[in-house]
Protein backbone atom coordinates (compact mmCIF):
# COMPACT_ATOMS: atom_id res chain seq x y z
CA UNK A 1 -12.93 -25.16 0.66
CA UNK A 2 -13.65 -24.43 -3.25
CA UNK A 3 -15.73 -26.01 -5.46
CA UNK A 4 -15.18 -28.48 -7.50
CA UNK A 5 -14.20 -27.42 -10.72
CA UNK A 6 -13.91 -23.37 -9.82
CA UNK A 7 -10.88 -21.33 -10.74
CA UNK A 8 -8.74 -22.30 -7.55
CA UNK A 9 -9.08 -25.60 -7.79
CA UNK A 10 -7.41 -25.55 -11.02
CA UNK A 11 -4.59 -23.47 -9.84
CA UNK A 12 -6.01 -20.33 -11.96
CA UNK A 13 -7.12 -18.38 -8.93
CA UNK A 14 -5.16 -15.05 -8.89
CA UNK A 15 -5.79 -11.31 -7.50
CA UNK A 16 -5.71 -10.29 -11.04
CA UNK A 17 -8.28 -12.65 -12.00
CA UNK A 18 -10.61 -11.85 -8.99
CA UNK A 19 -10.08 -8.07 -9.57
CA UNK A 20 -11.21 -8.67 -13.16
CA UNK A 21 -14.26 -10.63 -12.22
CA UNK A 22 -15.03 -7.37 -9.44
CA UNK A 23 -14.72 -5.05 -12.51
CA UNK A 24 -16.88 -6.76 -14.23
CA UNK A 25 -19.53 -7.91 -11.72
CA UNK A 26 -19.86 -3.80 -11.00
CA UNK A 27 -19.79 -3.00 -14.65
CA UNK A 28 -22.79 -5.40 -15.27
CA UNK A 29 -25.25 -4.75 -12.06
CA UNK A 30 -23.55 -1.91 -10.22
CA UNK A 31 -21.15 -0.80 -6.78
CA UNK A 32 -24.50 -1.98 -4.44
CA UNK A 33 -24.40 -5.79 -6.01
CA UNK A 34 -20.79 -5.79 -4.99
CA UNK A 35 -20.46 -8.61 -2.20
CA UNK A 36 -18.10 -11.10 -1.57
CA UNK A 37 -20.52 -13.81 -1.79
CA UNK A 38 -21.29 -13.12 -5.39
CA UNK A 39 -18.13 -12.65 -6.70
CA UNK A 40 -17.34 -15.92 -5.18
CA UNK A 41 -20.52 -17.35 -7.43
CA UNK A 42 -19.26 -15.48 -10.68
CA UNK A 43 -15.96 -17.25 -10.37
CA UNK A 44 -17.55 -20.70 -9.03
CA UNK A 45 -15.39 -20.94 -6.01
CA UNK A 46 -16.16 -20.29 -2.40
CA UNK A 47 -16.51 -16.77 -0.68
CA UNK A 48 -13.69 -18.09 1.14
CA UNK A 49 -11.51 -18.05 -1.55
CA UNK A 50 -11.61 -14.20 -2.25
CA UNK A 51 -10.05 -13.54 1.29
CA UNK A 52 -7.15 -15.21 0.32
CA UNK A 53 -6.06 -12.36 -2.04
CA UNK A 54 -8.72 -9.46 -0.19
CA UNK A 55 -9.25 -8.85 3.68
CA UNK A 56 -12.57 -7.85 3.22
CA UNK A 57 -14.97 -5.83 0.80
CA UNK A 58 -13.30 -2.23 1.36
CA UNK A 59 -9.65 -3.61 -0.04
CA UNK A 60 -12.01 -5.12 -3.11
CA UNK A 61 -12.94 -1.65 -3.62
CA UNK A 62 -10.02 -0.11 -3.28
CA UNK A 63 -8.79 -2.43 -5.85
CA UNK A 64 -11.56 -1.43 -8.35
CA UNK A 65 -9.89 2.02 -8.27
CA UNK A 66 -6.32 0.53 -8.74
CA UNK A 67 -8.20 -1.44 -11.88
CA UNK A 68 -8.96 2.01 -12.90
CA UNK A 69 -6.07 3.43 -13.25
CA UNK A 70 -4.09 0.58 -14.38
CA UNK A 71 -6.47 0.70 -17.03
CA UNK A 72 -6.17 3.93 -18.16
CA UNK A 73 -1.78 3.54 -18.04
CA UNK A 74 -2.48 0.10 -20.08
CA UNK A 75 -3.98 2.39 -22.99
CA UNK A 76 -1.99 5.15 -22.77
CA UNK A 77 0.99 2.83 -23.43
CA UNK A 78 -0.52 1.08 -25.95
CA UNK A 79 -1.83 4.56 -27.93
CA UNK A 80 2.20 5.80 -27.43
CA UNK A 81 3.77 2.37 -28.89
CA UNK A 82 1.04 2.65 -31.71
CA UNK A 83 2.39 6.05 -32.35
CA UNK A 84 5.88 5.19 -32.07
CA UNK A 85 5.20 2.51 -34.42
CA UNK A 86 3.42 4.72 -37.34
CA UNK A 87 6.37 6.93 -37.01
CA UNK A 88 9.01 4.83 -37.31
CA UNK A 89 10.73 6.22 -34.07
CA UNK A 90 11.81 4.73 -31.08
CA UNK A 91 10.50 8.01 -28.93
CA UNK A 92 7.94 10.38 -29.87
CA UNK A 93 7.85 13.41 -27.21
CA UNK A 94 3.93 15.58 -28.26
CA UNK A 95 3.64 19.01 -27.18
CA UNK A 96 2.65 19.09 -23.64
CA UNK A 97 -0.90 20.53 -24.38
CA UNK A 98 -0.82 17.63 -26.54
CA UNK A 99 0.27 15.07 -24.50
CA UNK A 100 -2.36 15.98 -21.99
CA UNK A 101 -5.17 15.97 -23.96
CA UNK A 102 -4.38 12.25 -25.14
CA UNK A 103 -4.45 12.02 -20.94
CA UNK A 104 -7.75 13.21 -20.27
CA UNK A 105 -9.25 11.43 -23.43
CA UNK A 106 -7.86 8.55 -22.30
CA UNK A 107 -9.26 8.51 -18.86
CA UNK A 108 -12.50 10.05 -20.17
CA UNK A 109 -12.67 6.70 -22.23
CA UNK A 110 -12.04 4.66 -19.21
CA UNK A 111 -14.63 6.53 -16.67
CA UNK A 112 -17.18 6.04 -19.47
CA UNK A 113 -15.93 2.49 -19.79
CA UNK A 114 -16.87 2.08 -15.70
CA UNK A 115 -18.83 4.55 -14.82
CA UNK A 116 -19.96 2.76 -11.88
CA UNK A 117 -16.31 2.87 -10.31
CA UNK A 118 -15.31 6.41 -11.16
CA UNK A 119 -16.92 8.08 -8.06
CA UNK A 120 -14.72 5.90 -6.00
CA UNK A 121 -12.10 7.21 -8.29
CA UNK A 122 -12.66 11.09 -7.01
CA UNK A 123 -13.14 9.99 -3.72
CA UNK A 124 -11.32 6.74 -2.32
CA UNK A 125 -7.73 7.72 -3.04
CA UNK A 126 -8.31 11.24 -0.87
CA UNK A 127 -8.83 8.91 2.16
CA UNK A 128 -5.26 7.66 1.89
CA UNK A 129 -1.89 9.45 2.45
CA UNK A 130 -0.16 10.42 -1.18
CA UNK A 131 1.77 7.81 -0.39
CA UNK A 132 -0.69 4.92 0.15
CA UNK A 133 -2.60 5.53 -2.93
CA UNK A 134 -2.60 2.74 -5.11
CA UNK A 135 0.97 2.56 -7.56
CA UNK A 136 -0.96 3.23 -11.04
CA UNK A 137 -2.46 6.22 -9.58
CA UNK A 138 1.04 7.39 -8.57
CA UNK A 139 2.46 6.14 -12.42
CA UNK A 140 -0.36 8.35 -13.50
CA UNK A 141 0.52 11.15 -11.63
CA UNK A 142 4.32 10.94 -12.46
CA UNK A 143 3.77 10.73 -15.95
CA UNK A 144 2.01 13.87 -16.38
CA UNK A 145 4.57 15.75 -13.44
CA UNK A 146 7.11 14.37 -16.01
CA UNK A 147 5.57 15.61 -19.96
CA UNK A 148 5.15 19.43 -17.69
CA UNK A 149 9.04 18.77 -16.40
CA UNK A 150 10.18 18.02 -19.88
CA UNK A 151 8.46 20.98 -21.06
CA UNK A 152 10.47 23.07 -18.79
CA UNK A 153 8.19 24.11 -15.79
CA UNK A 154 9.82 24.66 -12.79
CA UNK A 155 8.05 22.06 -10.26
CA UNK A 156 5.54 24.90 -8.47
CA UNK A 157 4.06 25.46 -12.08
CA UNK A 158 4.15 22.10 -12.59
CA UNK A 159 2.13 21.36 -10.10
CA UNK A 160 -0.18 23.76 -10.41
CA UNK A 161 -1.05 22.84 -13.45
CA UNK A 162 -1.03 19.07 -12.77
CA UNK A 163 -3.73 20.19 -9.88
CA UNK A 164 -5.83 22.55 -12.55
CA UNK A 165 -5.74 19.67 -14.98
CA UNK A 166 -6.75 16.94 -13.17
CA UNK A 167 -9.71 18.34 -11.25
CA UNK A 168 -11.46 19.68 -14.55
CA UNK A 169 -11.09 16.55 -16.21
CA UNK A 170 -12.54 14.55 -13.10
CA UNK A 171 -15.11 17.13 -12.11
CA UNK A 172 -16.08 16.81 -15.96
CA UNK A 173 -16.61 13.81 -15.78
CA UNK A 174 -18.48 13.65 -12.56
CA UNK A 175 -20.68 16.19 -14.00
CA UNK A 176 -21.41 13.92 -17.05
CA UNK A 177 -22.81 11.33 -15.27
CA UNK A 178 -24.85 13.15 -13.36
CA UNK A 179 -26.99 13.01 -16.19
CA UNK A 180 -28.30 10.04 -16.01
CA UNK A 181 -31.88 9.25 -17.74
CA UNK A 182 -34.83 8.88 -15.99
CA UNK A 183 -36.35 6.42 -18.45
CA UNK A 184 -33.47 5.41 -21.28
CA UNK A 185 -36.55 4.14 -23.62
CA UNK A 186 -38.35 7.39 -24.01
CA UNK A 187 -38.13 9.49 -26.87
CA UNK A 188 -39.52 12.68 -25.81
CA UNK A 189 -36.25 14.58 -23.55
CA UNK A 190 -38.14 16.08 -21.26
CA UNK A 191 -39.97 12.74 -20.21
CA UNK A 192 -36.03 10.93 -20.94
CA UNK A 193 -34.32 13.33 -18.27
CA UNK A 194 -37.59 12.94 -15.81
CA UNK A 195 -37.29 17.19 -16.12
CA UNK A 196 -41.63 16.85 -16.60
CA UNK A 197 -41.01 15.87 -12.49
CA UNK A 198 -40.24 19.12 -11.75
CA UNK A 199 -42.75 22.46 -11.48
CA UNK A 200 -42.54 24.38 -14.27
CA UNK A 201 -43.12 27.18 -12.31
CA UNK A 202 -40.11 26.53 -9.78
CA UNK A 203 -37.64 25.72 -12.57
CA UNK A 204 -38.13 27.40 -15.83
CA UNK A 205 -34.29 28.04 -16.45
CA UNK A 206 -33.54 24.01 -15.57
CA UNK A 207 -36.60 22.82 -17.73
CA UNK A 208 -35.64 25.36 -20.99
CA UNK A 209 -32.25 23.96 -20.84
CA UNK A 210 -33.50 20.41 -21.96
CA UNK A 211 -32.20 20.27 -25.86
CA UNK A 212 -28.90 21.20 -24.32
CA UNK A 213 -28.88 18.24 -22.19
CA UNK A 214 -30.15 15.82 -24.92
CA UNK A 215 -27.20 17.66 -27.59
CA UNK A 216 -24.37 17.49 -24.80
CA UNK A 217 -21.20 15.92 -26.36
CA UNK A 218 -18.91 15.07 -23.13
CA UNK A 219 -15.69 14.68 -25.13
CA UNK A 220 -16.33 17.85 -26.73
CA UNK A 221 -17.40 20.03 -23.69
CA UNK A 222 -14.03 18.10 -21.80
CA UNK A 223 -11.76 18.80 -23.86
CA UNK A 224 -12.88 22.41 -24.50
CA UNK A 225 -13.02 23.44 -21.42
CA UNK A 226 -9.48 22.06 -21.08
CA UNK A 227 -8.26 23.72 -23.91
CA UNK A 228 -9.55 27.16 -22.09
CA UNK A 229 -8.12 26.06 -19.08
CA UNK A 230 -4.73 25.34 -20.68
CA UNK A 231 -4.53 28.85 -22.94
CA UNK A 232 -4.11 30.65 -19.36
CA UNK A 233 -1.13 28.39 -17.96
CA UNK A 234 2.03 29.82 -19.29
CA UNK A 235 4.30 29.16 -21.61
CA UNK A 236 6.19 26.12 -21.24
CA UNK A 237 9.80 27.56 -21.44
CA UNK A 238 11.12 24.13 -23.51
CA UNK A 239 7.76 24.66 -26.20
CA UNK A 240 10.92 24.50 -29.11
CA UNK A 241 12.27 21.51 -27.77
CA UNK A 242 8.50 19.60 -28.99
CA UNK A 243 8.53 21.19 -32.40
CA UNK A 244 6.35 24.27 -31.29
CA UNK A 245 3.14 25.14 -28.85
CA UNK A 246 0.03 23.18 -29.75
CA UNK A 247 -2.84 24.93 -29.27
């Protein structure tokens, strides 16, 4: 049974709408206050209810990660019709180098968007067969096997750069939120990072290093070190076809 009055009983009940809610629910108070009992209070209905459109709590978190990445192709359209749009052109192909820095800014913006889901993200797909991972991951993937096809890389290359690509943006990222504050309110960095915890004695390299933690730009350090990483992949052999390399 649902409540009175809740989503379902008005017909407006939908996987969408309960994945939205989940999203939300671990946005606002984290993975751990993710239960099928309280998602059922956030969208006044019965727990009962959410089975209808999830088996159980693991397919809700699965979904979280298929949120993810649907999110990320959702902008990523949206950036290339803008584009299309200020050009005046029905197609706009960008460099490759370009194209997959707009990629991994685009996800960056998403992972920092819900940072509490993007662990799952590195980790729940790998459980699955290629396969079985959810269909936005697999757009994802095609879409960026497709800008290094167009380019001209013959599919090993292709892949290997797809590979290099995707685990320095998402071990990036991972890395960035790593740093997470010991006490956001406090001005001093060393007390901020909870680095005064640790023995000066034991750590002198980890406790110098605090004004580089407190000046670290993510976006900046990502998309450096992808511009490194993407200055020792070769040539694409179709560069002319996009106008030119962009470096």
């Amino acid at each position: 049974m649902v409540e009175q009055g809740g989503p379902e009983k008005r017909g407006r009940l939908s996987r969408p709408l309960v994945l939205a809610a989940a999203v939300s629910l671990v946005d606002r108070d984290g993975l751990a206050a993710l239960t099928m009992r309280r998602l059922a209070a956030d969208l006044g209905v019965e727990s009962m209810a959410i089975y209808r459109y999830f088996p159980g709590k693991e397919a809700l978190v699965d979904g979280l990660v298929e949120a993810f990445f649907a999110e990320v192709n959702e902008r990523l359209r949206s950036s290339a019709e803008e584009s299309r749009a200020d050009r005046g052109t029905e197609s706009v192909d960008q460099p490759w180098r370009t194209e997959l820095r707009r990629i991994c800014r685009t996800f960056a913006v998403v992972a920092h968007t819900h940072p509490e889901i993007l662990p799952l993200v590195a980790t729940r797909p790998l459980s699955v067969p290629v396969a079985r991972r959810p269909a936005p991951a697999l757009q994802l993937t095609e879409h960026i096997l497709a800008v290094l096809g167009r380019a001209g890389f013959d599919d090993a290359t292709a892949l290997r750069i797809y590979r290099a690509v995707v685990a320095w943006n998402l071990g990036s990222l991972l890395v960035d939120k790593r740093q997470v504050v010991d006490d956001p309110d406090e001005p001093d960095p060393m007390l901020r990072l909870g680095l005064h915890r640790l023995p000066a004695a034991e750590y002198p390299r980890l406790r110098a290093l605090v004004p580089l933690f407190t000046e670290y730009d993510d976006e900046q350090e990502m998309i450096a070190g992808l511009d490194g990483l993407l200055s020792r992949m070769p040539e694409a052999p179709l560069d002319s076809f996009y106008g030119g390399s962009a470096r």
